[in-house]
Structure formats: structure tokens, C-alpha cells
Protein backbone atom coordinates (compact mmCIF):
# COMPACT_ATOMS: atom_id res chain seq x y z
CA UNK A 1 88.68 -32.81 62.69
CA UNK A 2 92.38 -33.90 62.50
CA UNK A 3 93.16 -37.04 64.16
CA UNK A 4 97.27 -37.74 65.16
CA UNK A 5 97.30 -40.38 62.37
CA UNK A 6 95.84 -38.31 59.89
CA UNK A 7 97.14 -35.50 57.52
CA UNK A 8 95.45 -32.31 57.27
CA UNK A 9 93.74 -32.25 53.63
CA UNK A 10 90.97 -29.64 54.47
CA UNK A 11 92.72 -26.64 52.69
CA UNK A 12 93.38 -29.40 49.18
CA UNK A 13 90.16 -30.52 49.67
CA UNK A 14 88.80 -26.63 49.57
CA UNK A 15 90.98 -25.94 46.63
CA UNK A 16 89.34 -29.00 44.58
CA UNK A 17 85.87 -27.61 45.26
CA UNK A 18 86.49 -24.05 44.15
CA UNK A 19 87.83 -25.58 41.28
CA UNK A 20 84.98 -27.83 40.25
CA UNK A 21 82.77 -25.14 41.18
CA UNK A 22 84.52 -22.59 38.73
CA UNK A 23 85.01 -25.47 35.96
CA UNK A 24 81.45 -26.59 36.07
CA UNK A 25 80.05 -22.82 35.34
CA UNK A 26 77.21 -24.04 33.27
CA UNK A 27 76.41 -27.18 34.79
CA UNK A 28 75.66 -25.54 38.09
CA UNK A 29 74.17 -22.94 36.33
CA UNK A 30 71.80 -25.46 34.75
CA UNK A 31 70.82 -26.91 38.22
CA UNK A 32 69.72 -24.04 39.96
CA UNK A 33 67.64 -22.80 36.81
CA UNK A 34 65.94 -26.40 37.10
CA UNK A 35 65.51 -26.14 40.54
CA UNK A 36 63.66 -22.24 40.39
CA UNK A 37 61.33 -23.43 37.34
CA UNK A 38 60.27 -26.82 39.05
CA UNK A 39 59.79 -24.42 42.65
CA UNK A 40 57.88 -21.88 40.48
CA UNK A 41 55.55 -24.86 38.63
CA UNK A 42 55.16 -26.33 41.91
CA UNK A 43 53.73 -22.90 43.45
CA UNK A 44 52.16 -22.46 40.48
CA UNK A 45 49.78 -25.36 40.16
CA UNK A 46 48.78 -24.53 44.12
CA UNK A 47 47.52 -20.78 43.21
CA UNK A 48 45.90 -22.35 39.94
CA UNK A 49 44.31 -25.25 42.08
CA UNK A 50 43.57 -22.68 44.92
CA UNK A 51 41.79 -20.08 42.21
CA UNK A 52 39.47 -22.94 41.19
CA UNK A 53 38.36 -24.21 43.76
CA UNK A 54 37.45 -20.09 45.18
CA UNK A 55 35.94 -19.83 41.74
CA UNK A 56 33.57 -22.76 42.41
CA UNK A 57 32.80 -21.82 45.46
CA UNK A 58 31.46 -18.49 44.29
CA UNK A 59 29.37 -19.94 41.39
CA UNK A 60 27.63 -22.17 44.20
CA UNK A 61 27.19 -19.54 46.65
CA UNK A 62 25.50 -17.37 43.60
CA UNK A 63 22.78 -19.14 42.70
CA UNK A 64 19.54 -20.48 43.96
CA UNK A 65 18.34 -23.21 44.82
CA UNK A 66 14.92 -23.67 42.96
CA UNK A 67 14.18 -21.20 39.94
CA UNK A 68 10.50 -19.69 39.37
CA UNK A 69 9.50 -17.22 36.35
CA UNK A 70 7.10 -14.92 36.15
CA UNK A 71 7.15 -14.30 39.94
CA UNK A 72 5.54 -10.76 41.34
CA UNK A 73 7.70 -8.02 43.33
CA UNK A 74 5.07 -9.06 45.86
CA UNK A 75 5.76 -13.02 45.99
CA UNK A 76 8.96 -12.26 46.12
CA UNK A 77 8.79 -10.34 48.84
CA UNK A 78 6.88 -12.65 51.00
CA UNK A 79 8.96 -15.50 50.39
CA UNK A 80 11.63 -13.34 51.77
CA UNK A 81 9.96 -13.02 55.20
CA UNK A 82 9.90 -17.00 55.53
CA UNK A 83 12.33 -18.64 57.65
CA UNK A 84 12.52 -21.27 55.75
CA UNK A 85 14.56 -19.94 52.84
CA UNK A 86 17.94 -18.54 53.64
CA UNK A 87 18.12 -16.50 50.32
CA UNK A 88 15.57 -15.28 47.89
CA UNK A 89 16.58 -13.35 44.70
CA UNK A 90 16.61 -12.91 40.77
CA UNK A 91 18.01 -13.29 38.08
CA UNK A 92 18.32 -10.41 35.56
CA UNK A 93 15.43 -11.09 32.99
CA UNK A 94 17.00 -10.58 29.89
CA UNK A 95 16.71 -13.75 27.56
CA UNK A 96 19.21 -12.77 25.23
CA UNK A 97 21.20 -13.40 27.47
CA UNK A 98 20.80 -16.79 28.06
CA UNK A 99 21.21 -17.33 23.58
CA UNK A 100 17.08 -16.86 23.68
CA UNK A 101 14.47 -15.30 21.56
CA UNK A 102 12.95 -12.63 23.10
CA UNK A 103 9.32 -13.85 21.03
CA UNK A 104 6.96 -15.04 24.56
CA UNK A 105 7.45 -18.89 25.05
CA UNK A 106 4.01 -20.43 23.11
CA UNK A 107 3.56 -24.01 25.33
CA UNK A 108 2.57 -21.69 28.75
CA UNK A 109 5.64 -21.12 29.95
């Protein structure tokens, strides 16, 4: 906006910028590479912090609440037609892999 009193400096003015702005090449080249890497960790850390939290939700939505061995097809069965337990299920019975011998357990388990 021009006032009477003023002079018109708008097209100097205009002329300074493009100036700076072709002078300073590399430092505005350094600021918008700062700026896309701290956007891109920022973004980052939310998908990472999103994943884990998904990821823990999944390992406490897969798995039981109490544990039994050496439960019958049968037992299992009938615990199933209980209201009172929302899920009933097993685990694969492999103790290898769990890091165990596979000699029977010699206390009574």
C-alpha cells in the first residue's frame, strides 16, 4: 500500500529478495532438507509408536488367561460350552519350542 508521503519501494524491495534468494542457494537449500528430515522423523516415530502399541495389543488378545496341561479334547470341549469363559484354546504342544526337553517332566507335572 502506497501512502502520498511515501515512495514506492515494492519493485527494489522484490529485486533484493530474488537476489538473496539466488545468493543464498545452499543455505536455503539446507533449510528445507532440515525441515523434510525433522517432518519425516516426526511421522516416523508416530507409525513406530502406532506399530507397538497394535503389536501389544495382539500379543494380549492371543493368549489365555489361565494355562492347564494335559487337558482332554473332551475338557476342552466342555469348558467351551460355559458362559463363563469368553475363549478357550491351545497352545501347540511342542516343548522344543519353548527351549525344553522333550524327556516327560519327573516331579508330576
Amino acid at each position: 500500500m502506497t501512502w502520498p508521503f511515501e515512495n514506492d519501494t515494492s519493485a527494489i524491495v522484490k529485486k533484493l529478495a530474488k537476489r538473496s534468494l539466488v545468493s543464498e542457494k545452499r543455505r536455503n537449500l539446507m533449510v528445507v532438507a532440515a525441515v523434510a528430515l525433522a517432518a519425516f522423523m516426526i511421522c516416523f516415530a508416530a507409525v513406530i509408536s502406532v506399530s507397538i502399541v497394535q503389536i501389544q495389543q495382539g500379543q494380549v488378545a492371543d493368549t489365555y488367561e489361565a494355562v492347564f496341561t494335559g487337558v482332554e479334547e473332551d475338557h476342552v470341549a466342555a469348558l467351551k460350552d460355559l458362559p463363563e469363559f469368553a475363549r478357550v484354546g491351545g497352545y501347540p504342544q511342542r516343548p522344543s519350542e519353548y527351549g525344553l526337553s522333550e524327556a516327560p517332566c519327573r516331579h508330576g507335572c
